[in-house]
C-alpha atoms as a PDB file:
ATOM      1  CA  UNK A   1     100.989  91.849 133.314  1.00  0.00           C
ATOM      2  CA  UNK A   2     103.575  92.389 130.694  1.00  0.00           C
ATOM      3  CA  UNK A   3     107.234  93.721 131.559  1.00  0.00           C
ATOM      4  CA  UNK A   4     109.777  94.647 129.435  1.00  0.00           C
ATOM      5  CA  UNK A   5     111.433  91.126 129.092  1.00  0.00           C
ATOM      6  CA  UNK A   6     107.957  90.430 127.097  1.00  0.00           C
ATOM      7  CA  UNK A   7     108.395  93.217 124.505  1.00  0.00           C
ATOM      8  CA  UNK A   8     109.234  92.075 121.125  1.00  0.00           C
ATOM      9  CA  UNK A   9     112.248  93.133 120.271  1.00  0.00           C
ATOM     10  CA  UNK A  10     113.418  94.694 116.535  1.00  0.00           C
ATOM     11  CA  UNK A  11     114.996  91.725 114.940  1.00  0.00           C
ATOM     12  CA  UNK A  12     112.612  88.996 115.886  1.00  0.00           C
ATOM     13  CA  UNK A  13     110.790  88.233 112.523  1.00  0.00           C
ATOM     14  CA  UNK A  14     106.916  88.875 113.802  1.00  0.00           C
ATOM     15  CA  UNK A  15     107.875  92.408 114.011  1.00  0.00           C
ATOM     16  CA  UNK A  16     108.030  92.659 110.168  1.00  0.00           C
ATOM     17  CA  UNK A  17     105.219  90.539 109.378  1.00  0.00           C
ATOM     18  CA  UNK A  18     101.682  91.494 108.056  1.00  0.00           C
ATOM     19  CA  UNK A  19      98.928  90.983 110.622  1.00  0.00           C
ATOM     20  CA  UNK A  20      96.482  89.120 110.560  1.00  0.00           C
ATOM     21  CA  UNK A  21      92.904  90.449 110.868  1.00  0.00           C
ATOM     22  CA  UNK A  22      91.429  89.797 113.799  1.00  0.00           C
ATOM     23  CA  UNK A  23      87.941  88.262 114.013  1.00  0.00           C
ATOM     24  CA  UNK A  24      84.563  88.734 115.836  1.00  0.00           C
ATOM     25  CA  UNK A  25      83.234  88.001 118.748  1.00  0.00           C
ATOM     26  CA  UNK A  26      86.811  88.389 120.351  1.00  0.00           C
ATOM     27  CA  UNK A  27      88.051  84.708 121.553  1.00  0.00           C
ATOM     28  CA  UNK A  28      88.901  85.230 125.197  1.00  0.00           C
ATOM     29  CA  UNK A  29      92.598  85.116 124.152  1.00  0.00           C
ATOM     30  CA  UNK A  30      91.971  88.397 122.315  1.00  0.00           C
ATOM     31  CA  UNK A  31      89.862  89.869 124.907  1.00  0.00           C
ATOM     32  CA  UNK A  32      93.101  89.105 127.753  1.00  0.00           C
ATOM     33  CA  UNK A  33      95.876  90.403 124.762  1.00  0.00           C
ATOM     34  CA  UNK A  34      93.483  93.384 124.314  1.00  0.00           C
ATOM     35  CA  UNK A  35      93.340  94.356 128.586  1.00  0.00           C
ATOM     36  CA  UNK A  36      96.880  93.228 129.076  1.00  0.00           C
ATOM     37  CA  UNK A  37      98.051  95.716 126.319  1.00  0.00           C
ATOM     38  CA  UNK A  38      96.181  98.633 127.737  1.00  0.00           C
ATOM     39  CA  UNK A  39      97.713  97.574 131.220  1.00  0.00           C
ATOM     40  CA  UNK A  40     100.921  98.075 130.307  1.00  0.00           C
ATOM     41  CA  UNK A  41     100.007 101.554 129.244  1.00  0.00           C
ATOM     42  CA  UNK A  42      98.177 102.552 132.039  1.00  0.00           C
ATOM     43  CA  UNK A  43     101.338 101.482 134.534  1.00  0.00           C
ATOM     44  CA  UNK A  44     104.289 102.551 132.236  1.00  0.00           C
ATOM     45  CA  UNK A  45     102.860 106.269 132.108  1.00  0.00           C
ATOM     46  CA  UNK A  46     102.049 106.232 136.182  1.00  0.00           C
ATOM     47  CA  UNK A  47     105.546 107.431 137.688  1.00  0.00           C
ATOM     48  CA  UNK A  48     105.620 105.168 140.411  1.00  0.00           C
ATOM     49  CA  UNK A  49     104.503 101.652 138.931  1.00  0.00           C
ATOM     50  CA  UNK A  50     106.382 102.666 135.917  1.00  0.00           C
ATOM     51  CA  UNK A  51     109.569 103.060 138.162  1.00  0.00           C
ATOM     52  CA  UNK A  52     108.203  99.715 140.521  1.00  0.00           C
ATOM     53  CA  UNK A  53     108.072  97.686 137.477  1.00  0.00           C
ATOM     54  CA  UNK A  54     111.163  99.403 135.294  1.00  0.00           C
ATOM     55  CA  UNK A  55     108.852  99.864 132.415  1.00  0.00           C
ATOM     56  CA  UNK A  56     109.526 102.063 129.369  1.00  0.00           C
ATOM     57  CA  UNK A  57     106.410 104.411 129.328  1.00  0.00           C
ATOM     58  CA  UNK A  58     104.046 104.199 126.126  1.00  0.00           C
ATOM     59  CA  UNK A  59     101.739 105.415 124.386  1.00  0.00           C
ATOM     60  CA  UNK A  60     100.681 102.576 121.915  1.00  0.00           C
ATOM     61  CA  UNK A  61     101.247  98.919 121.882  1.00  0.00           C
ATOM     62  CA  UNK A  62     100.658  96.835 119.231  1.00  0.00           C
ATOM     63  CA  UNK A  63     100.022  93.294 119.067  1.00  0.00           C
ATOM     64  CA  UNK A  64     103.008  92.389 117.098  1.00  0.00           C
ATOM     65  CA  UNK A  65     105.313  93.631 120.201  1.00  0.00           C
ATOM     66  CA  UNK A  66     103.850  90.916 122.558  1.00  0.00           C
ATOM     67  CA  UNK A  67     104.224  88.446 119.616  1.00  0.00           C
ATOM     68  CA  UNK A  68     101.455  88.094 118.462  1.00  0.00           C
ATOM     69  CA  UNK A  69     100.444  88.720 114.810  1.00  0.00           C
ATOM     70  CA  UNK A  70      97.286  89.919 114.840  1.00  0.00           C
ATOM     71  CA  UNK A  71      95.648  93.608 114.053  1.00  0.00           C
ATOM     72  CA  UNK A  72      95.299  94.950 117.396  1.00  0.00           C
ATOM     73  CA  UNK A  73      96.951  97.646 118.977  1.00  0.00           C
ATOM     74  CA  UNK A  74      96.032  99.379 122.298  1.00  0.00           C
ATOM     75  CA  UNK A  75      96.588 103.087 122.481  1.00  0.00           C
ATOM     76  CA  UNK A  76      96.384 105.515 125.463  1.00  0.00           C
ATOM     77  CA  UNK A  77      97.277 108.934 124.531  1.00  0.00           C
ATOM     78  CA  UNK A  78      97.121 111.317 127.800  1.00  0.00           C
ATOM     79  CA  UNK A  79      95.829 114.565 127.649  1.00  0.00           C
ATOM     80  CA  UNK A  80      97.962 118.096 127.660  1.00  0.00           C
ATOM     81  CA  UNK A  81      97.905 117.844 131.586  1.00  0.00           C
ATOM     82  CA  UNK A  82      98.135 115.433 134.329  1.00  0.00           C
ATOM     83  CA  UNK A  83      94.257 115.207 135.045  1.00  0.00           C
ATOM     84  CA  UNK A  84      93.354 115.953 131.630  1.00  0.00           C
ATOM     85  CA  UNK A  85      91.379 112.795 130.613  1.00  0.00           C
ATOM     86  CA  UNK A  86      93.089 111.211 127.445  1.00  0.00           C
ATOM     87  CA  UNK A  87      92.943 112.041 124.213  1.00  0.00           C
ATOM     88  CA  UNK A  88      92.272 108.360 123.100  1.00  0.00           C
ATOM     89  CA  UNK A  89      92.234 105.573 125.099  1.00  0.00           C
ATOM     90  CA  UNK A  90      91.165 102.325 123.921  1.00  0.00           C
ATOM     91  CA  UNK A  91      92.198  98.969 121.654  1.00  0.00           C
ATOM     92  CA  UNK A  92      91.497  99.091 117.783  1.00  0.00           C
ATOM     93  CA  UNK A  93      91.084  96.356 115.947  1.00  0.00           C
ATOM     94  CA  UNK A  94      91.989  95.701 111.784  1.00  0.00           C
ATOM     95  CA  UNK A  95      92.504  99.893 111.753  1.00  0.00           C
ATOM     96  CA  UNK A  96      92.585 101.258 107.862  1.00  0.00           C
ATOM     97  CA  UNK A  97      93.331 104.701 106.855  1.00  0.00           C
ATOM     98  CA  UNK A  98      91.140 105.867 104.549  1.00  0.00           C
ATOM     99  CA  UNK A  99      92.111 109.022 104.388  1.00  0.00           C
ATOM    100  CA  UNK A 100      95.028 111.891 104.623  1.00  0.00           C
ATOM    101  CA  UNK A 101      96.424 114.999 104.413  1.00  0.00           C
ATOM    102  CA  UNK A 102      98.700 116.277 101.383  1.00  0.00           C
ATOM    103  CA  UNK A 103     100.296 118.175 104.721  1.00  0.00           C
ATOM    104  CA  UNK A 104     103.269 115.974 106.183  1.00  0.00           C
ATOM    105  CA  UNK A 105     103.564 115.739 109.632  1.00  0.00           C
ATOM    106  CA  UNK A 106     106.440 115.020 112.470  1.00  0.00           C
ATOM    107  CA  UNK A 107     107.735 114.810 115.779  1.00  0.00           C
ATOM    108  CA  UNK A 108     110.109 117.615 116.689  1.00  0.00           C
ATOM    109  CA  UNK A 109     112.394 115.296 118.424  1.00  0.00           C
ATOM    110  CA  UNK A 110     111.802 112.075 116.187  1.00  0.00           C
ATOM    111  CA  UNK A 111     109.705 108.763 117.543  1.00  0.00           C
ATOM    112  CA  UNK A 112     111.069 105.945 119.933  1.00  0.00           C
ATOM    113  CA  UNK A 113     109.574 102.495 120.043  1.00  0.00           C
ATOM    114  CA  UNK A 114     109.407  99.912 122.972  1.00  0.00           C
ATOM    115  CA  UNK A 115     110.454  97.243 120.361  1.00  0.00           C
ATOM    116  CA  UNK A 116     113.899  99.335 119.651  1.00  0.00           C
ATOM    117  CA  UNK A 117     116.183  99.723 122.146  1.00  0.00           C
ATOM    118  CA  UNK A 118     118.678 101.863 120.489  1.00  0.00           C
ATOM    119  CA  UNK A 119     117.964 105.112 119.754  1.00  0.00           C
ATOM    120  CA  UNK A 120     117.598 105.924 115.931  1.00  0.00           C
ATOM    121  CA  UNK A 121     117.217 109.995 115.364  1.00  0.00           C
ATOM    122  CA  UNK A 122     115.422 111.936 112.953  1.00  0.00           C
ATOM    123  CA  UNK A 123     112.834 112.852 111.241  1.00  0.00           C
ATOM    124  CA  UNK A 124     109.681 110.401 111.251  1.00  0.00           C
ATOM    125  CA  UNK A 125     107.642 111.971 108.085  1.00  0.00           C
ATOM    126  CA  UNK A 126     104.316 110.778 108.253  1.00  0.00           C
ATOM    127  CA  UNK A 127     100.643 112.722 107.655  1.00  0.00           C
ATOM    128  CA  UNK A 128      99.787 115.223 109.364  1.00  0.00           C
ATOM    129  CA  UNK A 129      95.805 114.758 109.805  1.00  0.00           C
ATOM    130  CA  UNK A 130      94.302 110.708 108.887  1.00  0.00           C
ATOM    131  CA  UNK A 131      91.024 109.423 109.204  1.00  0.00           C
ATOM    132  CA  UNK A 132      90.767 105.976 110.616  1.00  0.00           C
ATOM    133  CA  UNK A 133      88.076 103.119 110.408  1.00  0.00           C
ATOM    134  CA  UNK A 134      88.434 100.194 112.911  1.00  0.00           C
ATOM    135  CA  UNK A 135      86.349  98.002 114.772  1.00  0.00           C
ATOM    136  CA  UNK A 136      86.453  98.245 119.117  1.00  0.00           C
ATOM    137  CA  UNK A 137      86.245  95.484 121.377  1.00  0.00           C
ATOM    138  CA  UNK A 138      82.894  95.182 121.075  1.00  0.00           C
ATOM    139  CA  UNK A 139      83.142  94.634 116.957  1.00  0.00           C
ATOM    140  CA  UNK A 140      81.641  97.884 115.610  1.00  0.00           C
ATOM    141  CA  UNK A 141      83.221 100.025 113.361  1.00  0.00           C
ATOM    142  CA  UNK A 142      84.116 103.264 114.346  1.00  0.00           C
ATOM    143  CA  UNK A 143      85.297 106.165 112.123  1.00  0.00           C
ATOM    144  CA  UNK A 144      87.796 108.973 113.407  1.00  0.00           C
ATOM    145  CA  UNK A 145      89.565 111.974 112.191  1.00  0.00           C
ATOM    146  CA  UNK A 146      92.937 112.575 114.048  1.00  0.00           C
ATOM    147  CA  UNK A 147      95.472 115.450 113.464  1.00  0.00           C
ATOM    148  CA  UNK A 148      99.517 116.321 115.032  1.00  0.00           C
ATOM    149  CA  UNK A 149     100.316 114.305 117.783  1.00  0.00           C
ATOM    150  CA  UNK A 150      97.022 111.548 117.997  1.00  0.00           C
ATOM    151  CA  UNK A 151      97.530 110.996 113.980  1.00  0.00           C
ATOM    152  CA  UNK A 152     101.313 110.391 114.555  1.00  0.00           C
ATOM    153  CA  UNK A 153     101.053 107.773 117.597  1.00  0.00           C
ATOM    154  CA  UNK A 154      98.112 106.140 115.654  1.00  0.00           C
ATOM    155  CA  UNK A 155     100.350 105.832 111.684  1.00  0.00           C
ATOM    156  CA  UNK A 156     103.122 104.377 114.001  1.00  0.00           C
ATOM    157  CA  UNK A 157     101.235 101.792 115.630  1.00  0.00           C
ATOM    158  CA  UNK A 158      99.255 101.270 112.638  1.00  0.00           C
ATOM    159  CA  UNK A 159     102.702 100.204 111.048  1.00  0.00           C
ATOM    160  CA  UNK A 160     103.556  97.987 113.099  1.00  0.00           C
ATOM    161  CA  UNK A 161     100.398  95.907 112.233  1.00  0.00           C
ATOM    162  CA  UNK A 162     101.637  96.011 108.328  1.00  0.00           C
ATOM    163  CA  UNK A 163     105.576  94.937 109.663  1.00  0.00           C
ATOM    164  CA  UNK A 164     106.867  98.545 109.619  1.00  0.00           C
ATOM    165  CA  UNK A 165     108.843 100.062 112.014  1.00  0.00           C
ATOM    166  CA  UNK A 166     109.429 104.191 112.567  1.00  0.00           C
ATOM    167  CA  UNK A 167     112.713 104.559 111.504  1.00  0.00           C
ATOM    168  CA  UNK A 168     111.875 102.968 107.942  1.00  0.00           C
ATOM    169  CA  UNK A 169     110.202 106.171 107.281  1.00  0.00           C
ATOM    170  CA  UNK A 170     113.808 108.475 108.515  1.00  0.00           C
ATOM    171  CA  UNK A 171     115.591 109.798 105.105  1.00  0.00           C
ATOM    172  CA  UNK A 172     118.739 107.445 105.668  1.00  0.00           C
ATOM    173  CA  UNK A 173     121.398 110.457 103.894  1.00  0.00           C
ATOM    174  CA  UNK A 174     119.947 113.246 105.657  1.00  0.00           C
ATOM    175  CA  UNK A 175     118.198 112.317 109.106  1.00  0.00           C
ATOM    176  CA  UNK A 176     117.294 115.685 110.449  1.00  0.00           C
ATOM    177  CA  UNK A 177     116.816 117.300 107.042  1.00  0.00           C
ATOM    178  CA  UNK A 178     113.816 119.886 107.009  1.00  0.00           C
ATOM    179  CA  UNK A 179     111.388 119.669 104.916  1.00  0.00           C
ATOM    180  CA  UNK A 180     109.274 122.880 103.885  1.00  0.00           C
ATOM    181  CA  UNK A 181     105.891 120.606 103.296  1.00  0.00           C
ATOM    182  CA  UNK A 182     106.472 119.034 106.965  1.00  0.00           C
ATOM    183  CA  UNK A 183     104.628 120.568 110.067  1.00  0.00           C
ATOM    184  CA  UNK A 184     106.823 119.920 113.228  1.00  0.00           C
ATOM    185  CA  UNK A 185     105.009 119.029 116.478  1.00  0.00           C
ATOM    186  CA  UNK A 186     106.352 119.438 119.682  1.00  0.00           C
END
């Protein structure tokens, strides 16, 4: 089970590399990186394992933050209430967007990231509806349109497979500067 003390943390060079794309039928190293991602997910947003283990909760973890470089990223995004099931839940593999809105889209409060422990504020622009192709675990390609909150958890993580982190995309002058073209989510 991964803690914190096996995030990758910003500065450590595999956070800002490209990915490499990951290959099919899953090795059984994949298939263990692919279930211990979605573990940590599952116990950082449960209250009391999350406290147990002093985990920061999550909504997406990609490869590249358990050092690994490879194009996988597990994603659990719950739903609006506590026994809502999730709105996604599940690991993608090699994810491309191959399509998006003109509409920009971001986070009311700005993004966090379990690989940044400091807290960088602002504005994360990003789109505000995608369409994603990826492959599952079991190697078939799968085809989704996401919009607000699901297409903003998926760009971020889908960054970090291509060595970008969240606050690359903050205007640097002007963090919390408004933007008629952007829809806010809360």
């Amino acid at each position: 089970m991964y803690l914190m003390k096996d995030i990758t943390r910003d500065g450590n060079p595999v956070l800002r590399q490209e990915a490499s794309k990951v290959t099919f039928p899953l090795s059984a190293e994949n298939e263990k990186l692919a279930a211990d991602m979605m573990e940590y997910l599952v116990i950082s947003q449960d209250e009391t394992l999350n406290e147990k283990y002093k985990l920061r909760p999550g909504v997406g973890l990609a490869a590249p933050q358990v050092g690994h470089s490879k194009q996988m990223t597990a994603i659990l995004i719950p739903g609006e209430y506590e026994d809502d099931e999730p709105l996604f839940k599940g690991v993608i593999c090699n994810p491309v967007i191959i399509s998006h809105s003109v509409q920009n889209g971001a986070l009311e409060m700005g993004e966090g990231c379990l690989s940044v422990d400091e807290d960088v504020p602002g504005f994360v622009i990003r789109h505000e509806r995608i369409t994603v192709r990826f492959q599952n675990l079991a190697g078939e390609t799968v085809k989704i349109r996401l919009k607000d909150y699901p297409a903003i958890v998926f760009q971020h993580e889908i960054d970090h497979l291509h060595g970008i982190l969240y606050y690359d995309h903050i205007n640097k002058l002007d963090p919390w500067a408004e933007d008629e073209d952007t829809k806010y989510i809360k």
